[in-house]
ModelCIF file with pLDDT and N, C-alpha, C, O atoms, coordinates in Angstrom:
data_MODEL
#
_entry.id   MODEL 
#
_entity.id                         1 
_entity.type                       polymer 
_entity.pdbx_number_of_molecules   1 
#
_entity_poly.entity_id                      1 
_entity_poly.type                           'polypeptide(L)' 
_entity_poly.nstd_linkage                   no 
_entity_poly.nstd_monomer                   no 
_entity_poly.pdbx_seq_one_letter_code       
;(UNK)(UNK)(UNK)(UNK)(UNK)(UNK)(UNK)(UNK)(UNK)(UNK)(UNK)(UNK)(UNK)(UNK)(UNK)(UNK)
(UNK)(UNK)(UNK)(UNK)(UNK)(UNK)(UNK)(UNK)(UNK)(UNK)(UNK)(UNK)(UNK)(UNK)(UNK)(UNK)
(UNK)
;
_entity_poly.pdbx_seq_one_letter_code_can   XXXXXXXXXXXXXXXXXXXXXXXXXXXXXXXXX 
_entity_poly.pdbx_strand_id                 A 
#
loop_
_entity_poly_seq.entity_id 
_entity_poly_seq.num 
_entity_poly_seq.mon_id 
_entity_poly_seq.hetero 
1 1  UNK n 
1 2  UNK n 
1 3  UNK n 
1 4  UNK n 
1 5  UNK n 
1 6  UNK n 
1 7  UNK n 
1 8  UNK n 
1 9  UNK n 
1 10 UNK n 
1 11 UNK n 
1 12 UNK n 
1 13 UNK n 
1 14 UNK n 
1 15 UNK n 
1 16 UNK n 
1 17 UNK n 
1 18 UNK n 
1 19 UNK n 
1 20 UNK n 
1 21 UNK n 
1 22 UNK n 
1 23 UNK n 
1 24 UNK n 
1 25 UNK n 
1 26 UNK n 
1 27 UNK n 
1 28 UNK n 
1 29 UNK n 
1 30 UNK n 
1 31 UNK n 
1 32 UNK n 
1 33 UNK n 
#
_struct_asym.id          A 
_struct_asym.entity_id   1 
#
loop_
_ma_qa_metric.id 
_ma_qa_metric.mode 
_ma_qa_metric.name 
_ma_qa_metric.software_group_id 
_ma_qa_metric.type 
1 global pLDDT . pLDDT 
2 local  pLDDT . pLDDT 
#
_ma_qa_metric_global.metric_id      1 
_ma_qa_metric_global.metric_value   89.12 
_ma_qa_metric_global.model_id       1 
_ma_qa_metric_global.ordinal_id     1 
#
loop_
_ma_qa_metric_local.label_asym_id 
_ma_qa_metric_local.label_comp_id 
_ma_qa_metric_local.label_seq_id 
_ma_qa_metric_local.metric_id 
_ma_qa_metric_local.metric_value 
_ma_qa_metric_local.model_id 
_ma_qa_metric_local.ordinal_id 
A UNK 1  2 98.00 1 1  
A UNK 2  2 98.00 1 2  
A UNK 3  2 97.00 1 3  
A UNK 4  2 96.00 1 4  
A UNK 5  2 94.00 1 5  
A UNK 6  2 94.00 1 6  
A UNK 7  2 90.00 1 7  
A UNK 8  2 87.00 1 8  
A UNK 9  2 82.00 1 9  
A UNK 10 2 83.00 1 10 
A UNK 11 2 87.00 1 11 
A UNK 12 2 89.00 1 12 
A UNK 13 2 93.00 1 13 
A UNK 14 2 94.00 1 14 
A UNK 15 2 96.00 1 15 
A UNK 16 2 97.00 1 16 
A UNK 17 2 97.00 1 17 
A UNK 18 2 97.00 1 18 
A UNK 19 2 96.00 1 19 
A UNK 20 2 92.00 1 20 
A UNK 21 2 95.00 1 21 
A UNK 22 2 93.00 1 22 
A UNK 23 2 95.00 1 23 
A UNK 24 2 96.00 1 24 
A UNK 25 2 96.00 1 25 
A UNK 26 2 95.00 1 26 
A UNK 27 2 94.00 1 27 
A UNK 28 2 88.00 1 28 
A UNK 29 2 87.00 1 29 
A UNK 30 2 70.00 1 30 
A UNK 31 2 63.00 1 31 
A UNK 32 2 55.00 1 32 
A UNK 33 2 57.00 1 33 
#
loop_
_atom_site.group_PDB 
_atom_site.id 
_atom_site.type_symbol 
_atom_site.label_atom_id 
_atom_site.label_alt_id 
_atom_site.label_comp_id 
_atom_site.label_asym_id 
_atom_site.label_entity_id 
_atom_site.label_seq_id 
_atom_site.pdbx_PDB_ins_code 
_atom_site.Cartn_x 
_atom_site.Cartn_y 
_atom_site.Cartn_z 
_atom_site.occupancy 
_atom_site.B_iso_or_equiv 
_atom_site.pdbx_formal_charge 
_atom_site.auth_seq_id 
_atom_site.auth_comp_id 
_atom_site.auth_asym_id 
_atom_site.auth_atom_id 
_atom_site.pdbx_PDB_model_num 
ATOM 1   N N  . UNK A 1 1  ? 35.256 -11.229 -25.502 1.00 98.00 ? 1  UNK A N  1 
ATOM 2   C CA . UNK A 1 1  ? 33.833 -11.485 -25.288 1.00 98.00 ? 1  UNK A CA 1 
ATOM 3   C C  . UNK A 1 1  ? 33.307 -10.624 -24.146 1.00 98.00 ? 1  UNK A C  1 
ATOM 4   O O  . UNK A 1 1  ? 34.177 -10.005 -23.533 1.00 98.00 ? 1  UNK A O  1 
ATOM 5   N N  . UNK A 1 2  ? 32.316 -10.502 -23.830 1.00 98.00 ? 2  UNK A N  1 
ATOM 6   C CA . UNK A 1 2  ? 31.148 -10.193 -22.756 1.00 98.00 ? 2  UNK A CA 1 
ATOM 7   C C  . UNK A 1 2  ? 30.327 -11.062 -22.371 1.00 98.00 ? 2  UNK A C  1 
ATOM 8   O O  . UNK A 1 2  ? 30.063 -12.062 -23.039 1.00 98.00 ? 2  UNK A O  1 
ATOM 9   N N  . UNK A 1 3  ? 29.720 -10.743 -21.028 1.00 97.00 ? 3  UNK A N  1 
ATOM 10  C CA . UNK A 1 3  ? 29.572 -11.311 -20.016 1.00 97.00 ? 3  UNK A CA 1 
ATOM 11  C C  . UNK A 1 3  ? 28.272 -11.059 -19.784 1.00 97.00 ? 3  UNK A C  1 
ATOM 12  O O  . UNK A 1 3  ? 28.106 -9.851  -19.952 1.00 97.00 ? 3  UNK A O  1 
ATOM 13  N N  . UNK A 1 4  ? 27.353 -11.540 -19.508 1.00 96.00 ? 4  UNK A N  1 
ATOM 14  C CA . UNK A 1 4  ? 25.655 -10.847 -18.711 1.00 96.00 ? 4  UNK A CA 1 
ATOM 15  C C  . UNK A 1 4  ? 24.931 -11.784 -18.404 1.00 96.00 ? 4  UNK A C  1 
ATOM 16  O O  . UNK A 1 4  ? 25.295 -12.940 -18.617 1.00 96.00 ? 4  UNK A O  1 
ATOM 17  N N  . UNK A 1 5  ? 23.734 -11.488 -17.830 1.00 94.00 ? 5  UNK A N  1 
ATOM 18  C CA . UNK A 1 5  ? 23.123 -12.474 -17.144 1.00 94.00 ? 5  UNK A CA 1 
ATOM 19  C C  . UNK A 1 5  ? 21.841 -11.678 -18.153 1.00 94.00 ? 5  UNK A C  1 
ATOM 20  O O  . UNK A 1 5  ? 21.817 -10.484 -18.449 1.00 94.00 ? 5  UNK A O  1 
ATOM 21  N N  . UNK A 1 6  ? 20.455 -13.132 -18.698 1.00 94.00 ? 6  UNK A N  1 
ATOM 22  C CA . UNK A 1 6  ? 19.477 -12.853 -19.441 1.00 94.00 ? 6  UNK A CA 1 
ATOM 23  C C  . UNK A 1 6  ? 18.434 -13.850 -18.943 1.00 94.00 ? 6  UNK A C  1 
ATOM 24  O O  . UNK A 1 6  ? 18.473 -15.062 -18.730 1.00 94.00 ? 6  UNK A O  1 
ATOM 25  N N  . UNK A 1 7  ? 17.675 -13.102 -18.855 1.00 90.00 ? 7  UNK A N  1 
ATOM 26  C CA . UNK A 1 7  ? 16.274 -14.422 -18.799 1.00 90.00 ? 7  UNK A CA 1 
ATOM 27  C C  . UNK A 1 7  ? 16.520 -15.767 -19.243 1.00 90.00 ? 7  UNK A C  1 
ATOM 28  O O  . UNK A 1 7  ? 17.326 -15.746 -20.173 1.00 90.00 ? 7  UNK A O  1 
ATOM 29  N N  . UNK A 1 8  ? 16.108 -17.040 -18.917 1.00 87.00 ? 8  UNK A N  1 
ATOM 30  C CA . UNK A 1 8  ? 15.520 -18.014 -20.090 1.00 87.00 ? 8  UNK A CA 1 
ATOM 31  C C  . UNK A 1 8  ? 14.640 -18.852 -18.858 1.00 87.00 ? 8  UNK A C  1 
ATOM 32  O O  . UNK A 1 8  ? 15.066 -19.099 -17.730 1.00 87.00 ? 8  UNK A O  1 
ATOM 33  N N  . UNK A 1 9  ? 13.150 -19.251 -19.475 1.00 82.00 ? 9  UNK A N  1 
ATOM 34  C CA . UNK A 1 9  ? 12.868 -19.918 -18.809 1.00 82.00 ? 9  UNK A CA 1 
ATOM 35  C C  . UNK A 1 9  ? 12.378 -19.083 -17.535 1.00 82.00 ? 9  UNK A C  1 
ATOM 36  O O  . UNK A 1 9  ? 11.886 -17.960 -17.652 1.00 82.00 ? 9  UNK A O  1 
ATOM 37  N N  . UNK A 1 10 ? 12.582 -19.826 -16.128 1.00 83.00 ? 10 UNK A N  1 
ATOM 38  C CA . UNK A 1 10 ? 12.374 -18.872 -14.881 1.00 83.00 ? 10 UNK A CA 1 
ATOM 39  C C  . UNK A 1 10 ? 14.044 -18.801 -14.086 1.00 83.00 ? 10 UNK A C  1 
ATOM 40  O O  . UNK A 1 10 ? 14.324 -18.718 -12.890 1.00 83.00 ? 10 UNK A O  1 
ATOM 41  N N  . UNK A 1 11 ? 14.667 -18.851 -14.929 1.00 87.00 ? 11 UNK A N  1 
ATOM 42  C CA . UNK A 1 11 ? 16.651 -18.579 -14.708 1.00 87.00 ? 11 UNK A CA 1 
ATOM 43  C C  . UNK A 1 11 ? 17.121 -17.171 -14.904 1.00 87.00 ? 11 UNK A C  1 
ATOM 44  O O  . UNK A 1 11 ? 16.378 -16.286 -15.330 1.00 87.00 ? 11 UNK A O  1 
ATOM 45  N N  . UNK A 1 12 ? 18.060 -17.034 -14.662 1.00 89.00 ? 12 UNK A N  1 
ATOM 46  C CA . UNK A 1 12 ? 19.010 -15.767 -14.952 1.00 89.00 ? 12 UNK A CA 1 
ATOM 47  C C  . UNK A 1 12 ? 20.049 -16.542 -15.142 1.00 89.00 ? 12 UNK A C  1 
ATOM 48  O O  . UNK A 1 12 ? 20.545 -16.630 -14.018 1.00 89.00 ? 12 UNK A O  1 
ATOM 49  N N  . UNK A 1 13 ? 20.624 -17.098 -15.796 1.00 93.00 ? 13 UNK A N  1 
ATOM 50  C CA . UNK A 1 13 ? 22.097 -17.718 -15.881 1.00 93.00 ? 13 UNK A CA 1 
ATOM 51  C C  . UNK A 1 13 ? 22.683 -16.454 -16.559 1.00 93.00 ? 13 UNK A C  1 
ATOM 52  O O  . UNK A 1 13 ? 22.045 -15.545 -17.091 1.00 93.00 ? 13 UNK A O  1 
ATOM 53  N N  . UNK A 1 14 ? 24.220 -16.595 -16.417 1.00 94.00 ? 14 UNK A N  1 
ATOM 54  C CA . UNK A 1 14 ? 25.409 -15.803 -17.189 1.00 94.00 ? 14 UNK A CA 1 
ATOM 55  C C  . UNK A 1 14 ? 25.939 -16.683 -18.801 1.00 94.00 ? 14 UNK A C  1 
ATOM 56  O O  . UNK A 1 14 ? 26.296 -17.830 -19.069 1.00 94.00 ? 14 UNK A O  1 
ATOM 57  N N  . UNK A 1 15 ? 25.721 -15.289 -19.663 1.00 96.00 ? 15 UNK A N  1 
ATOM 58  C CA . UNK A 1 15 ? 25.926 -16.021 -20.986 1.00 96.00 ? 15 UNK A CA 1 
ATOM 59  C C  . UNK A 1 15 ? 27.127 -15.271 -20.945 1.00 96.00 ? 15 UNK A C  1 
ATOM 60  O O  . UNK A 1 15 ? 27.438 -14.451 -20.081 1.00 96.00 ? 15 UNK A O  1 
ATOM 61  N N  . UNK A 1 16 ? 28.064 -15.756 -22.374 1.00 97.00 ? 16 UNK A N  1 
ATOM 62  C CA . UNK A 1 16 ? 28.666 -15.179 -23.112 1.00 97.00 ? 16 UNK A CA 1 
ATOM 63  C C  . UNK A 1 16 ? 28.523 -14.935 -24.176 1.00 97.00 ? 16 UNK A C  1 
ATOM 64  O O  . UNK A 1 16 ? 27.695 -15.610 -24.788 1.00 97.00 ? 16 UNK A O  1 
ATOM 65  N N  . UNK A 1 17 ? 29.097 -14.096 -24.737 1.00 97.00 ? 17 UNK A N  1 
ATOM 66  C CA . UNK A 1 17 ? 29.014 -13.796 -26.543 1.00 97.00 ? 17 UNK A CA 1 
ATOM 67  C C  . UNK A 1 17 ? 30.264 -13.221 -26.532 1.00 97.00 ? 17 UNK A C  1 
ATOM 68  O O  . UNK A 1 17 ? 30.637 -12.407 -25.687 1.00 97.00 ? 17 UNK A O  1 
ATOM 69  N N  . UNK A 1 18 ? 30.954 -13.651 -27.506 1.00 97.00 ? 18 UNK A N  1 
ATOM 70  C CA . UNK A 1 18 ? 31.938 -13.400 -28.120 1.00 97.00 ? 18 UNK A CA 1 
ATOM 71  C C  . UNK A 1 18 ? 31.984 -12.548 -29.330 1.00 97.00 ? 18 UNK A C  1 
ATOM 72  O O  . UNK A 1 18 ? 30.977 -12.598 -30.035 1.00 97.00 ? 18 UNK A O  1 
ATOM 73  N N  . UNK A 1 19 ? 33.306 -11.492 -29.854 1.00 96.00 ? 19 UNK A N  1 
ATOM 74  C CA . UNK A 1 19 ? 33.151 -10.925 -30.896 1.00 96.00 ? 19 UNK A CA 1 
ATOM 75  C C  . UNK A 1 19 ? 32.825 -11.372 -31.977 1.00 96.00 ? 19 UNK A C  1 
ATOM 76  O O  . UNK A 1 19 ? 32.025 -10.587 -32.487 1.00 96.00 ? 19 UNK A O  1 
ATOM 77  N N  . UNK A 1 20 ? 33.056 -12.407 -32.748 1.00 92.00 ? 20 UNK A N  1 
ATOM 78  C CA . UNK A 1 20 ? 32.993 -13.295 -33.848 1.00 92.00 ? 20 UNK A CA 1 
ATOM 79  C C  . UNK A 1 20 ? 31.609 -13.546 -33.922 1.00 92.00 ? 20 UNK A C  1 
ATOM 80  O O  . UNK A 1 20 ? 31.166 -13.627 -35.068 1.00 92.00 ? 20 UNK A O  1 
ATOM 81  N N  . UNK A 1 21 ? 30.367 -13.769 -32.474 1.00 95.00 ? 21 UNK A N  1 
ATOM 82  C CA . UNK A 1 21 ? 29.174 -14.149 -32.702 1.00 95.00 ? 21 UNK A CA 1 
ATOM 83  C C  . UNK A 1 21 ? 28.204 -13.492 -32.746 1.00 95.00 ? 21 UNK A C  1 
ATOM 84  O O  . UNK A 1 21 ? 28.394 -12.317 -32.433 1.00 95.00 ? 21 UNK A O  1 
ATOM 85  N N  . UNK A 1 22 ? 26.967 -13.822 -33.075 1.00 93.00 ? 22 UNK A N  1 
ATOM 86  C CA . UNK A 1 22 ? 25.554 -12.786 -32.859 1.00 93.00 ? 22 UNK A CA 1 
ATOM 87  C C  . UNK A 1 22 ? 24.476 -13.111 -31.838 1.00 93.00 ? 22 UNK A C  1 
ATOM 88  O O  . UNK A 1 22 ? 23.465 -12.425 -31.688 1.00 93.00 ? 22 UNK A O  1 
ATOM 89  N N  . UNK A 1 23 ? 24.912 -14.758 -30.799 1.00 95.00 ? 23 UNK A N  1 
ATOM 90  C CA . UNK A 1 23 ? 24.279 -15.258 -30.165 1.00 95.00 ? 23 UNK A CA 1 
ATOM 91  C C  . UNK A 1 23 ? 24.674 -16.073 -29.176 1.00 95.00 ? 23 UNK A C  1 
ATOM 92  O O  . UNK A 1 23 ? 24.822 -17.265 -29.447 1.00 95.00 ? 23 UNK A O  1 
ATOM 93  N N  . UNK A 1 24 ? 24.926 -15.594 -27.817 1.00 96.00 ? 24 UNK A N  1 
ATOM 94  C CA . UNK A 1 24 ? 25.564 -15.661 -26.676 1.00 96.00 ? 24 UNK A CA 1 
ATOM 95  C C  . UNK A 1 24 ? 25.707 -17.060 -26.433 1.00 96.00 ? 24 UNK A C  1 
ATOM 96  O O  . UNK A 1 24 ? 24.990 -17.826 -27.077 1.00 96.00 ? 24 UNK A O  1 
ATOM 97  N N  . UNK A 1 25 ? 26.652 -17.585 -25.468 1.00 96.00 ? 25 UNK A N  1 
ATOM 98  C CA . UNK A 1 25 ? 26.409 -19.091 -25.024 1.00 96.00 ? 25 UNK A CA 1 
ATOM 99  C C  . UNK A 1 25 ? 25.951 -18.657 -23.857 1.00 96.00 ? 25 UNK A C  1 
ATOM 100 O O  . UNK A 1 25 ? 26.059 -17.562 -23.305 1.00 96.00 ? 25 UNK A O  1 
ATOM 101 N N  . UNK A 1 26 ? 25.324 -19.833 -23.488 1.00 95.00 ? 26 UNK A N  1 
ATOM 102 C CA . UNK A 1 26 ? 25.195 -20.013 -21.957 1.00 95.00 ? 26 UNK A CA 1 
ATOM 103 C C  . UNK A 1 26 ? 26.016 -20.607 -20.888 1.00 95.00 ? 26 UNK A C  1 
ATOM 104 O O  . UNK A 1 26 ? 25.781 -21.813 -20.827 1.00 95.00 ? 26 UNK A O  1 
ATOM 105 N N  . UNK A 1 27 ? 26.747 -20.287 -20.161 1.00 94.00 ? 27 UNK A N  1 
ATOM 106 C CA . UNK A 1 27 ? 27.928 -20.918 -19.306 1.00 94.00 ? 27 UNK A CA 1 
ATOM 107 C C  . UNK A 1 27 ? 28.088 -21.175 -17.996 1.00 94.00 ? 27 UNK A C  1 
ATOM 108 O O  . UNK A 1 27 ? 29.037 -21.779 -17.496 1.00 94.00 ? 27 UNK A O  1 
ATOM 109 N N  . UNK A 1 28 ? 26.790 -20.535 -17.219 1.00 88.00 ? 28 UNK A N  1 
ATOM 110 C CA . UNK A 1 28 ? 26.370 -20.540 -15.928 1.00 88.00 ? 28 UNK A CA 1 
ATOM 111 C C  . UNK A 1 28 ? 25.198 -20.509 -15.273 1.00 88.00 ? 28 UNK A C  1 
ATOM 112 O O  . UNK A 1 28 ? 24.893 -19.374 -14.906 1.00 88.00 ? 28 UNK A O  1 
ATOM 113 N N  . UNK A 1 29 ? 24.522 -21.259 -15.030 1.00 87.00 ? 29 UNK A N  1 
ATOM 114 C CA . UNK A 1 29 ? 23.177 -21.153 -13.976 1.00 87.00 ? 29 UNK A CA 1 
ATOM 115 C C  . UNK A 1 29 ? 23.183 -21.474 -12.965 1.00 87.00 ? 29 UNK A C  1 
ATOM 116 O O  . UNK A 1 29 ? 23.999 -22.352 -12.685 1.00 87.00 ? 29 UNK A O  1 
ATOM 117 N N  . UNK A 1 30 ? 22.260 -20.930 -11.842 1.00 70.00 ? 30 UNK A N  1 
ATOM 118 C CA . UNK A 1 30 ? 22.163 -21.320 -10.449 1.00 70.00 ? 30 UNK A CA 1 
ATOM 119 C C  . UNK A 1 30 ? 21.498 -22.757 -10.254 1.00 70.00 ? 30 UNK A C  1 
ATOM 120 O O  . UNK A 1 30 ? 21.116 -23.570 -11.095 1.00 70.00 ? 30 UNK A O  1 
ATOM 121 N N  . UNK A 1 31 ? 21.490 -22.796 -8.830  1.00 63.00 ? 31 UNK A N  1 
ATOM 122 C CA . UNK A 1 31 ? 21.187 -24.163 -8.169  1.00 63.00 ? 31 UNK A CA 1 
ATOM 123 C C  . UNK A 1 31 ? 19.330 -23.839 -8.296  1.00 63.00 ? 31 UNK A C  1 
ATOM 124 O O  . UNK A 1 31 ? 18.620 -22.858 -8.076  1.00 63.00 ? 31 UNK A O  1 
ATOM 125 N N  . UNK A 1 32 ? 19.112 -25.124 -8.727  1.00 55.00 ? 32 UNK A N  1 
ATOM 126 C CA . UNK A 1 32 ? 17.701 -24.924 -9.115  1.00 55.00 ? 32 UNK A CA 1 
ATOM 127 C C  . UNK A 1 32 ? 16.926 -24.613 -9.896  1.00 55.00 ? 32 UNK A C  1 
ATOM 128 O O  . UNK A 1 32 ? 17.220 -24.816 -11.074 1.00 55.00 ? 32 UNK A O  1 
ATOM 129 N N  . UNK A 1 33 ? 15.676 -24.019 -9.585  1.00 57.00 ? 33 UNK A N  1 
ATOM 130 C CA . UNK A 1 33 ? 15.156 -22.959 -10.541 1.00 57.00 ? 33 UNK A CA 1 
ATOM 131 C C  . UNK A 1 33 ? 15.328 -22.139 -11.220 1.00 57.00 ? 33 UNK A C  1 
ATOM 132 O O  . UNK A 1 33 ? 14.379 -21.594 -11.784 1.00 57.00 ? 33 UNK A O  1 
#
């Protein structure tokens, strides 16, 4: 898989996506906003 950080909302969390998928998870956001 790969790793990145994407908009959602007013966040930057770190998704993943894996080879097998076409649509990242989400696995990390900051404190807060």
């Amino acid at each position: 898989a790969v790793f990145f950080t994407a908009e959602t909302e007013i966040a930057q969390p770190v998704w993943r996506l894996d080879l097998g998928a076409a649509v990242p998870v989400e696995i990390r956001r900051g404190p807060g906003q």
